[in-house]
PDB file of N, CA and C in Angstrom:
ATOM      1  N   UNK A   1       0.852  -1.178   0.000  1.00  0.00           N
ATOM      2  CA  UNK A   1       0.000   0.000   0.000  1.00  0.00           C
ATOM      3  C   UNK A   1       0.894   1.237   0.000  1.00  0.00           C
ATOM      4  N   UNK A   2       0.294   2.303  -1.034  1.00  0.00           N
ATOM      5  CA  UNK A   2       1.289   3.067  -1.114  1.00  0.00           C
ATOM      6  C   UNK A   2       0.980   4.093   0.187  1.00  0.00           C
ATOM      7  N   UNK A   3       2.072   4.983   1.059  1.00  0.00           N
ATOM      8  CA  UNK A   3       1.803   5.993   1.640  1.00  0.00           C
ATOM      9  C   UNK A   3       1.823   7.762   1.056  1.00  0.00           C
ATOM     10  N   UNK A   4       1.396   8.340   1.429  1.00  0.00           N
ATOM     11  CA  UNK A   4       1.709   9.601   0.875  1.00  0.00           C
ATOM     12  C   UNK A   4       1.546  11.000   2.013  1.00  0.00           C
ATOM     13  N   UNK A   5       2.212  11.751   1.890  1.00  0.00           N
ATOM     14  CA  UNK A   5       2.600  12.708   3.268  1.00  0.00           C
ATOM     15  C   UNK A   5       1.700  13.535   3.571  1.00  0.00           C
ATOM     16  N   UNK A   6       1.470  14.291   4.351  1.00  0.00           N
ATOM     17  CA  UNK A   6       0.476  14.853   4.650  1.00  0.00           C
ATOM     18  C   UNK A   6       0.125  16.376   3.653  1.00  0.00           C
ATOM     19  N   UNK A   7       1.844  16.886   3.311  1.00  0.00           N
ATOM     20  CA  UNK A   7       1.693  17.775   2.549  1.00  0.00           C
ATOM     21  C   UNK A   7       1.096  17.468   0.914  1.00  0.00           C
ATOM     22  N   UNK A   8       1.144  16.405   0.624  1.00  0.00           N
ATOM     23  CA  UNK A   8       0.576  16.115  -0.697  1.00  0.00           C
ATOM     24  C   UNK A   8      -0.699  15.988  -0.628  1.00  0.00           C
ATOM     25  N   UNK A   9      -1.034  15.193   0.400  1.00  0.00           N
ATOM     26  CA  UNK A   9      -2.918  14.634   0.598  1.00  0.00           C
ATOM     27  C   UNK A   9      -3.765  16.091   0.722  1.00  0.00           C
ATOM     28  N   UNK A  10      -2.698  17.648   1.313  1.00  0.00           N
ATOM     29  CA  UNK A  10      -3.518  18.799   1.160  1.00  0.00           C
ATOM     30  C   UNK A  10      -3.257  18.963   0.110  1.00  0.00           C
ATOM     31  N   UNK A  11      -2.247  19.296  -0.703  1.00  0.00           N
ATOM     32  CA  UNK A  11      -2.220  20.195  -2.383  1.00  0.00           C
ATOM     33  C   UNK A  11      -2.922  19.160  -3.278  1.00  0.00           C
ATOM     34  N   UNK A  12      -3.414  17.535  -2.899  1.00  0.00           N
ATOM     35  CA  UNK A  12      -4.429  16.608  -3.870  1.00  0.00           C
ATOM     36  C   UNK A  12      -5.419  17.482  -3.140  1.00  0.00           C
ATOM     37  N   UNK A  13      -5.642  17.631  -2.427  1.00  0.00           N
ATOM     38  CA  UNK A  13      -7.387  18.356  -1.985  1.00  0.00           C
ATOM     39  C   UNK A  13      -7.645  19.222  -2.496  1.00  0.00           C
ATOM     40  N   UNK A  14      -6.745  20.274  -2.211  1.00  0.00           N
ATOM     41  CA  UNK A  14      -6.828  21.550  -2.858  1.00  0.00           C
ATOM     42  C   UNK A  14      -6.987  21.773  -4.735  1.00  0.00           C
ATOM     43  N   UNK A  15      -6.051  20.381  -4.660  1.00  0.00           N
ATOM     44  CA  UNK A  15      -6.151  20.926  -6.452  1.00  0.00           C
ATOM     45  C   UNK A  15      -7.696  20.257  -6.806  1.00  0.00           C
ATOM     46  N   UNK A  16      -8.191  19.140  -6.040  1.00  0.00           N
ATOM     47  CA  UNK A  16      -9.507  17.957  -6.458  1.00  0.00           C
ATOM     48  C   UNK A  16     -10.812  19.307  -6.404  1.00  0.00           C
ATOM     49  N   UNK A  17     -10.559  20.474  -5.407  1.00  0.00           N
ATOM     50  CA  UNK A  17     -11.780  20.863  -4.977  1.00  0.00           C
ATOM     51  C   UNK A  17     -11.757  21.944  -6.139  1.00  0.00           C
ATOM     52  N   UNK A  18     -10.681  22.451  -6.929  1.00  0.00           N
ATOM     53  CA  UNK A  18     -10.321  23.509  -7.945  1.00  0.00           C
ATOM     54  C   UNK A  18     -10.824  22.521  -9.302  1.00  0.00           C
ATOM     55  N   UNK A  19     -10.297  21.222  -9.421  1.00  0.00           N
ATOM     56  CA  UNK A  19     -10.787  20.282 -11.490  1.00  0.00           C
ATOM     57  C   UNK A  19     -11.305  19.513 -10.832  1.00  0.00           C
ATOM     58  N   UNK A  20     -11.737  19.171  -9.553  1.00  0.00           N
ATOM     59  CA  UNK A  20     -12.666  18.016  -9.610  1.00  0.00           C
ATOM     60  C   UNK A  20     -11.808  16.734  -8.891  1.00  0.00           C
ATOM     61  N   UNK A  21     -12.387  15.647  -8.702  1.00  0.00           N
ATOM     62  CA  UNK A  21     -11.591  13.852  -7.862  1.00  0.00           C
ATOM     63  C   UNK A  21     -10.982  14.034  -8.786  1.00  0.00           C
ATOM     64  N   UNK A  22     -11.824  13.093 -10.072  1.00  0.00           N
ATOM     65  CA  UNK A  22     -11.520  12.730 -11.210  1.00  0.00           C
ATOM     66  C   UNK A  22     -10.205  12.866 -12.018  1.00  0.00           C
ATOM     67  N   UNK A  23     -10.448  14.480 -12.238  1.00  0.00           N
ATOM     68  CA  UNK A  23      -9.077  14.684 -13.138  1.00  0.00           C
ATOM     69  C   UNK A  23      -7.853  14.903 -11.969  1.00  0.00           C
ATOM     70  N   UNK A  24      -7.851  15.422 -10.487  1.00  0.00           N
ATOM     71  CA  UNK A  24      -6.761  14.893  -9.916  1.00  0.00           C
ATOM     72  C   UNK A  24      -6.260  13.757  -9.810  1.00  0.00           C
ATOM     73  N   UNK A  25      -7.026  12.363  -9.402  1.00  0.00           N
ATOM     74  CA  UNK A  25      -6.822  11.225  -9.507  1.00  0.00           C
ATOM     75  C   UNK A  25      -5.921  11.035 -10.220  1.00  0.00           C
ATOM     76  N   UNK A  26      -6.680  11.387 -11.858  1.00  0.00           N
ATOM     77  CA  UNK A  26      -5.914  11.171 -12.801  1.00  0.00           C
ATOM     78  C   UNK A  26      -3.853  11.823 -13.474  1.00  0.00           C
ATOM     79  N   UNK A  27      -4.459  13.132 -13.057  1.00  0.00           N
ATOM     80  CA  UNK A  27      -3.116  14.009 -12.936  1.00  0.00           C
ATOM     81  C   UNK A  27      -1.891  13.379 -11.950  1.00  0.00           C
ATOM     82  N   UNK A  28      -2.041  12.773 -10.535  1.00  0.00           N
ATOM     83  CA  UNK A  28      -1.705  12.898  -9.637  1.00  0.00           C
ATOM     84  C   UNK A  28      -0.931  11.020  -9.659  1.00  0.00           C
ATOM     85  N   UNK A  29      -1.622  10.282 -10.261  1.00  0.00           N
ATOM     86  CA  UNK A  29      -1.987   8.911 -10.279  1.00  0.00           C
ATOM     87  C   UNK A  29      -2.243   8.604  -8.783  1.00  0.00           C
ATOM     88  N   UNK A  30      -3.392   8.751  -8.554  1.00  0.00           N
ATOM     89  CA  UNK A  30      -3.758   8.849  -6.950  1.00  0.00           C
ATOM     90  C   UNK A  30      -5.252   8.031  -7.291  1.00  0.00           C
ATOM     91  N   UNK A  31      -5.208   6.729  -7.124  1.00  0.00           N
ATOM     92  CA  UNK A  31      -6.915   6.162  -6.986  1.00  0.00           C
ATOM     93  C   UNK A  31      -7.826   6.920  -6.761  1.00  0.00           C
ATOM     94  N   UNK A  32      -8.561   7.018  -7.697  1.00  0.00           N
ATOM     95  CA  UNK A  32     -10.033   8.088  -6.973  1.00  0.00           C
ATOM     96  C   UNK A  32     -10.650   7.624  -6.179  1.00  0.00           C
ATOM     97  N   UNK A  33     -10.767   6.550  -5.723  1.00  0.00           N
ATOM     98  CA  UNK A  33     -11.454   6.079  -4.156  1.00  0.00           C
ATOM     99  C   UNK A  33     -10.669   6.305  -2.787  1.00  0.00           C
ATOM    100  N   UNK A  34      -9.275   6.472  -2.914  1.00  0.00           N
ATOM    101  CA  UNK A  34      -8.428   7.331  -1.988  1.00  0.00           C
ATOM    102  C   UNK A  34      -8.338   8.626  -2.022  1.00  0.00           C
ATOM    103  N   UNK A  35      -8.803   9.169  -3.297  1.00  0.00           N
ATOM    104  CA  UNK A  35      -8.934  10.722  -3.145  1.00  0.00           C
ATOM    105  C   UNK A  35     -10.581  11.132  -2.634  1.00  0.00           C
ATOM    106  N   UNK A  36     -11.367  10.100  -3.042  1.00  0.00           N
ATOM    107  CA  UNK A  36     -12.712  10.829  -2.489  1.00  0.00           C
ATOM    108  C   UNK A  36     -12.787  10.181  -0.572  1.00  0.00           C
ATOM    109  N   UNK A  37     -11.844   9.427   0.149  1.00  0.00           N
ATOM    110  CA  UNK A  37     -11.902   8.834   1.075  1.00  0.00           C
ATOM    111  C   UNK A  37     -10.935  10.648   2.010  1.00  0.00           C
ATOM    112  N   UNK A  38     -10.190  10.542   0.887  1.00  0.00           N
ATOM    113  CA  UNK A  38      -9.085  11.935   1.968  1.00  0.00           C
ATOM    114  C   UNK A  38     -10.395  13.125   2.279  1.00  0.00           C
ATOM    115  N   UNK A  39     -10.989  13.512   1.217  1.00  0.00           N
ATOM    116  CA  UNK A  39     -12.302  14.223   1.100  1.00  0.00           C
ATOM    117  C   UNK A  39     -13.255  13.982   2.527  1.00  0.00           C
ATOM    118  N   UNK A  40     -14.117  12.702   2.233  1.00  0.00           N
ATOM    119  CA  UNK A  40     -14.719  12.564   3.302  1.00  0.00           C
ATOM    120  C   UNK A  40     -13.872  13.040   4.389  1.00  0.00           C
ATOM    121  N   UNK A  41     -12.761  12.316   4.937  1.00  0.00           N
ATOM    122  CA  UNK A  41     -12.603  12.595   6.040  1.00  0.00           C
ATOM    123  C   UNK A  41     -11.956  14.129   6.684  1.00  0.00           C
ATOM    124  N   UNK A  42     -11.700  14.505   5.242  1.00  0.00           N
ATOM    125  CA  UNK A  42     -11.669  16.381   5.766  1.00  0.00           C
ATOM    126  C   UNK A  42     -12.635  16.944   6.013  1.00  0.00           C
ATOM    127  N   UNK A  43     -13.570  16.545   5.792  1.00  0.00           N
ATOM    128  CA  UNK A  43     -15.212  16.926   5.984  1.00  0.00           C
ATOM    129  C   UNK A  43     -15.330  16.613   7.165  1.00  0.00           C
ATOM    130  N   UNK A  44     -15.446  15.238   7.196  1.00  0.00           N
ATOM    131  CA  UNK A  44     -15.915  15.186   8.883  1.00  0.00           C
ATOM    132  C   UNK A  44     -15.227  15.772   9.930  1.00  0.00           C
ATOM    133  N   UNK A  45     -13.743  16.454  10.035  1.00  0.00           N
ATOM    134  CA  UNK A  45     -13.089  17.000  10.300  1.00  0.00           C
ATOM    135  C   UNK A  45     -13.420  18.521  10.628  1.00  0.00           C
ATOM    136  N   UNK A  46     -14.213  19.132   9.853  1.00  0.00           N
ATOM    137  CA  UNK A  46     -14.266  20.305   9.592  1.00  0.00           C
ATOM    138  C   UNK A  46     -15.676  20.716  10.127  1.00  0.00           C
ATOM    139  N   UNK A  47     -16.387  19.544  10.228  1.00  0.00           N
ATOM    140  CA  UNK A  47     -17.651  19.760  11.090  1.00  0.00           C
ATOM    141  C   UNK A  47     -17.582  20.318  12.342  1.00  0.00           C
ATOM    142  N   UNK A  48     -18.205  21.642  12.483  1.00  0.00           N
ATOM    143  CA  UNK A  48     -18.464  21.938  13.893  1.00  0.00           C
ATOM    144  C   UNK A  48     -19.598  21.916  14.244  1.00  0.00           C
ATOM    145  N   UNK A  49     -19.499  21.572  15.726  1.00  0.00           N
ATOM    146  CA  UNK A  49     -21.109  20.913  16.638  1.00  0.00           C
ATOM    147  C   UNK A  49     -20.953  21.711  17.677  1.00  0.00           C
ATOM    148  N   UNK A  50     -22.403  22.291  17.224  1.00  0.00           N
ATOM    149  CA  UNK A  50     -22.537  23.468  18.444  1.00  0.00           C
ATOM    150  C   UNK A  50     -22.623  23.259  19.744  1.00  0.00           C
ATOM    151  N   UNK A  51     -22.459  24.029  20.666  1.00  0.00           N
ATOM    152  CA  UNK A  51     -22.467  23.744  22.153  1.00  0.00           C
ATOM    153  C   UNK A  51     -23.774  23.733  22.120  1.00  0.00           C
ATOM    154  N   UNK A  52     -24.234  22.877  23.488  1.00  0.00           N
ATOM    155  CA  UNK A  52     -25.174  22.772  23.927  1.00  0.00           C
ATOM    156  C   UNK A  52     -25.951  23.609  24.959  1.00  0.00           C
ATOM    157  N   UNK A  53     -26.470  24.982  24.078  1.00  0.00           N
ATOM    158  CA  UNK A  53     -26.540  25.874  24.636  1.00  0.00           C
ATOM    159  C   UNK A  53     -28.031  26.904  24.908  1.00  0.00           C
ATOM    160  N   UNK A  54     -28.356  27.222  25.624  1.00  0.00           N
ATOM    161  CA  UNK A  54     -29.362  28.093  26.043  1.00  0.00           C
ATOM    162  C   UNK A  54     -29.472  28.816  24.316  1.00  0.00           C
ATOM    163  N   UNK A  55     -28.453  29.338  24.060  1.00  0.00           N
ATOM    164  CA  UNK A  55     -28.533  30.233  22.555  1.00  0.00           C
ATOM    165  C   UNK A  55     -28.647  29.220  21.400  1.00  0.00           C
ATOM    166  N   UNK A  56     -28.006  28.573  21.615  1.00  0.00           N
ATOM    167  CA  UNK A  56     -28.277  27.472  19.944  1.00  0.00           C
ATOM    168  C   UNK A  56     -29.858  26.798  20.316  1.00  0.00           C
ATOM    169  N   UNK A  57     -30.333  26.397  21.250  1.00  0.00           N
ATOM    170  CA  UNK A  57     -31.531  26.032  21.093  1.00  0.00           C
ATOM    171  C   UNK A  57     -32.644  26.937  21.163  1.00  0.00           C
ATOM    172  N   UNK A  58     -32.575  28.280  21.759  1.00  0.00           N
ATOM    173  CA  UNK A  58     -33.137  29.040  21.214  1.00  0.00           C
ATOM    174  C   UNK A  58     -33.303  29.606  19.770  1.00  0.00           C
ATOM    175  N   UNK A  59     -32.277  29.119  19.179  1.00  0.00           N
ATOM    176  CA  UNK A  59     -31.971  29.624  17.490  1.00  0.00           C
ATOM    177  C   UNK A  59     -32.689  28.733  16.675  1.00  0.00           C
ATOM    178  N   UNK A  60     -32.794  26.824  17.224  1.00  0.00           N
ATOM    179  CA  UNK A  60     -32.926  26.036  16.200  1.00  0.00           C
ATOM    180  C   UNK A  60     -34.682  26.015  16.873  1.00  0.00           C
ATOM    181  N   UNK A  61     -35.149  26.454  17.947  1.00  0.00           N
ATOM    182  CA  UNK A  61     -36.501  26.948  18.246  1.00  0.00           C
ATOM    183  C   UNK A  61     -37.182  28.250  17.243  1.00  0.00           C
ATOM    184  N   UNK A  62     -36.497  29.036  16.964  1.00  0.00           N
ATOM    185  CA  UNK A  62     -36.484  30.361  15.805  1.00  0.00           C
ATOM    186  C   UNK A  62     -36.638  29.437  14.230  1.00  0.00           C
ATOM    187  N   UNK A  63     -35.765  28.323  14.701  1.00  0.00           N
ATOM    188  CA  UNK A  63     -35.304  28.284  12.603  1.00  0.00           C
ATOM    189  C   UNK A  63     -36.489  27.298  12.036  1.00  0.00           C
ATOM    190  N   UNK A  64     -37.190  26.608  13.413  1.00  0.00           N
ATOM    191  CA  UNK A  64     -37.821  25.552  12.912  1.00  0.00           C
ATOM    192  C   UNK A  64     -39.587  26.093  12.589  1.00  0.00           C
ATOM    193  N   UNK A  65     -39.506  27.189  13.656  1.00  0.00           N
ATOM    194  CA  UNK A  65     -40.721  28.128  13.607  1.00  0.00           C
ATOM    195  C   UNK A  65     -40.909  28.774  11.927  1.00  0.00           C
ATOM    196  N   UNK A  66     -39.904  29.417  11.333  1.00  0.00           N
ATOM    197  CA  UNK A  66     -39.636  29.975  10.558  1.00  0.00           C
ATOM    198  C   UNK A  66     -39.198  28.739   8.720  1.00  0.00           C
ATOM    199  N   UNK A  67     -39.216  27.688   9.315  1.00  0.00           N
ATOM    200  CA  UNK A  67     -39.292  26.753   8.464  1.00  0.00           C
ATOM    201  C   UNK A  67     -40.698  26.563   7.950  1.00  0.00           C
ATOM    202  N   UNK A  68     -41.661  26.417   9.432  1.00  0.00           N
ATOM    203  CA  UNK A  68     -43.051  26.220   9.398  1.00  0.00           C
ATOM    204  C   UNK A  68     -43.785  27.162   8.479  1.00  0.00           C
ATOM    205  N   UNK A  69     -43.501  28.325   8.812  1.00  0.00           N
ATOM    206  CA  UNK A  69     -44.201  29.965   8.445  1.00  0.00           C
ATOM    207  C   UNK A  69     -43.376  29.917   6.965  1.00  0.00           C
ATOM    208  N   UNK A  70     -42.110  28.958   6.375  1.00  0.00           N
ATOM    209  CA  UNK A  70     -41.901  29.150   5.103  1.00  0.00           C
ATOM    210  C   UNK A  70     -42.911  28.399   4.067  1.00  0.00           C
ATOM    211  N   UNK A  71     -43.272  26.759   4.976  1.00  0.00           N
ATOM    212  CA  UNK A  71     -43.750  25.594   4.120  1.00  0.00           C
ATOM    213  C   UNK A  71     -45.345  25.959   4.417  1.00  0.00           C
ATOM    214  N   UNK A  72     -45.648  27.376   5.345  1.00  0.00           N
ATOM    215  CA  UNK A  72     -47.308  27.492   4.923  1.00  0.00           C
ATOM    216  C   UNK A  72     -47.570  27.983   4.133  1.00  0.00           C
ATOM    217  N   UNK A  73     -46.376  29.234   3.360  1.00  0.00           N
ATOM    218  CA  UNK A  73     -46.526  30.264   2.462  1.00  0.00           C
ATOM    219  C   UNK A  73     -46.183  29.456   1.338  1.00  0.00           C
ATOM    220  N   UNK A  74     -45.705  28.607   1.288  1.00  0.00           N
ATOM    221  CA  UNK A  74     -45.357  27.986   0.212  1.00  0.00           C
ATOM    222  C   UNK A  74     -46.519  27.068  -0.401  1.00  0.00           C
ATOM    223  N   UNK A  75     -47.238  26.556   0.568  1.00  0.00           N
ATOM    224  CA  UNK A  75     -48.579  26.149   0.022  1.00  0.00           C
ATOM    225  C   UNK A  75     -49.384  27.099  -0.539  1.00  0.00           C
ATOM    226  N   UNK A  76     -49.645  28.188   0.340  1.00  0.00           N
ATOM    227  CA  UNK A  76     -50.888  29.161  -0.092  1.00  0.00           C
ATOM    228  C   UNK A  76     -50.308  29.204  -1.462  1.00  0.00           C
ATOM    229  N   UNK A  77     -48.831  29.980  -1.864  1.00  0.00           N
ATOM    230  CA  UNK A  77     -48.490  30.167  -3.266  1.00  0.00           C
ATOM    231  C   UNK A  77     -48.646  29.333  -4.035  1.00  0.00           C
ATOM    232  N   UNK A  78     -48.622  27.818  -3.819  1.00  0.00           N
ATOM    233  CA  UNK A  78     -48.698  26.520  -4.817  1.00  0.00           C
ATOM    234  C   UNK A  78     -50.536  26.638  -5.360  1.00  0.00           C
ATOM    235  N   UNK A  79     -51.061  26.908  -3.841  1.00  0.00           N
ATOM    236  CA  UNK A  79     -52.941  27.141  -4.325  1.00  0.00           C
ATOM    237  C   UNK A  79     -52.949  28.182  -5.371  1.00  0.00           C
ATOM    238  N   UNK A  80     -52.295  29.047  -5.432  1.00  0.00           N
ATOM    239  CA  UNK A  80     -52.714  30.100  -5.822  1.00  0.00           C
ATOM    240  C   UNK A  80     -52.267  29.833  -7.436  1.00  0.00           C
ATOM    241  N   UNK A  81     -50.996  29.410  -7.731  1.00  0.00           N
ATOM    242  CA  UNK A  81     -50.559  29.276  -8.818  1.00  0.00           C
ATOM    243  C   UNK A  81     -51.915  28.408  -9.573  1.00  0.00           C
ATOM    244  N   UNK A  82     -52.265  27.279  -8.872  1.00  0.00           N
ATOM    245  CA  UNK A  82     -53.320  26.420  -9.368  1.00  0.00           C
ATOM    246  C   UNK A  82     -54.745  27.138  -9.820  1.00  0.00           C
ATOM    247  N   UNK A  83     -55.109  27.977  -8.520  1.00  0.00           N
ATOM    248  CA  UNK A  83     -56.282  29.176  -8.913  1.00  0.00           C
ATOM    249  C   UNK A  83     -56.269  29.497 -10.493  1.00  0.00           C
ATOM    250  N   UNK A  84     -54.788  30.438 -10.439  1.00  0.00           N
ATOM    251  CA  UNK A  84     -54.895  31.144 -11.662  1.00  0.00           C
ATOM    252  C   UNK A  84     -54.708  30.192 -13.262  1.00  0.00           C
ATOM    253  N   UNK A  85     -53.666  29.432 -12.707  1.00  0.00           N
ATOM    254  CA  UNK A  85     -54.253  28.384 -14.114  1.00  0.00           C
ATOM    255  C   UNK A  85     -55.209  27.748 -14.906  1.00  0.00           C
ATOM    256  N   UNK A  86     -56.266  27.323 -13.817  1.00  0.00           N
ATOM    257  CA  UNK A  86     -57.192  27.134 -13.969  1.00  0.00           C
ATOM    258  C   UNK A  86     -58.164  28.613 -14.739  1.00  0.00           C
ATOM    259  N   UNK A  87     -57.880  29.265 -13.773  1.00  0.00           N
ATOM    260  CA  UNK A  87     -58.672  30.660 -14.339  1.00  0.00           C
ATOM    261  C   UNK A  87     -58.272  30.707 -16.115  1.00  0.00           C
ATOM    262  N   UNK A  88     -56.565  30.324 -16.358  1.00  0.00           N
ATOM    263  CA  UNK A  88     -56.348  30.753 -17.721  1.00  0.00           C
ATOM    264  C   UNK A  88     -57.192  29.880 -18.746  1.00  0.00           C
ATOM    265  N   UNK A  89     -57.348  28.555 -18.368  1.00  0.00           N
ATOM    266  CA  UNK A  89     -57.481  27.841 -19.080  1.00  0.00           C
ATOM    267  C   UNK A  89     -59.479  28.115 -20.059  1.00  0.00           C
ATOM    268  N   UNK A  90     -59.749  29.014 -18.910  1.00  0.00           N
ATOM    269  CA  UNK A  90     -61.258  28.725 -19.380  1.00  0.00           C
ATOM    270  C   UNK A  90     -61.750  29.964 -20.575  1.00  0.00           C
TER     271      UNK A  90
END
């Protein structure tokens, strides 16, 4: 199994996220299932998880309210689109 240093596995990232896995893979001769594996795990890496906090659950209490008040307006507009089509058609 081949190894490769840490400084290369960033400038393969960097160049994969600029042409894509694919053509680094290819440029690089780097398996594209080891280049989309370095990927994942910079991702999961890079995830931050909010504290468990008086303020973040007040926020995701705000976002979910405001999700609601998006997917009601979004119906009325879907009725409405239907209204007027109908209206065109006659």
């Amino acid at each position: 199994m081949k190894r490769y240093d840490k400084e290369f596995k960033e400038q393969a990232l960097i160049l994969s996220d600029e042409i894509g896995v694919k053509k680094t893979s290819e440029q690089l001769g780097v398996l594209y299932c080891t280049l989309a594996e370095w990927r994942k795990q910079r991702t999961r890496k890079t995830i931050i998880r909010p504290k468990d906090t008086k303020e973040s659950n007040d926020e995701v209490t705000r976002l979910i309210k405001e999700n609601a008040e998006l997917k009601k307006a979004n119906s009325i507009l879907k009725d409405a689109l239907g209204f007027f089509v109908e209206d065109r058609k006659r």
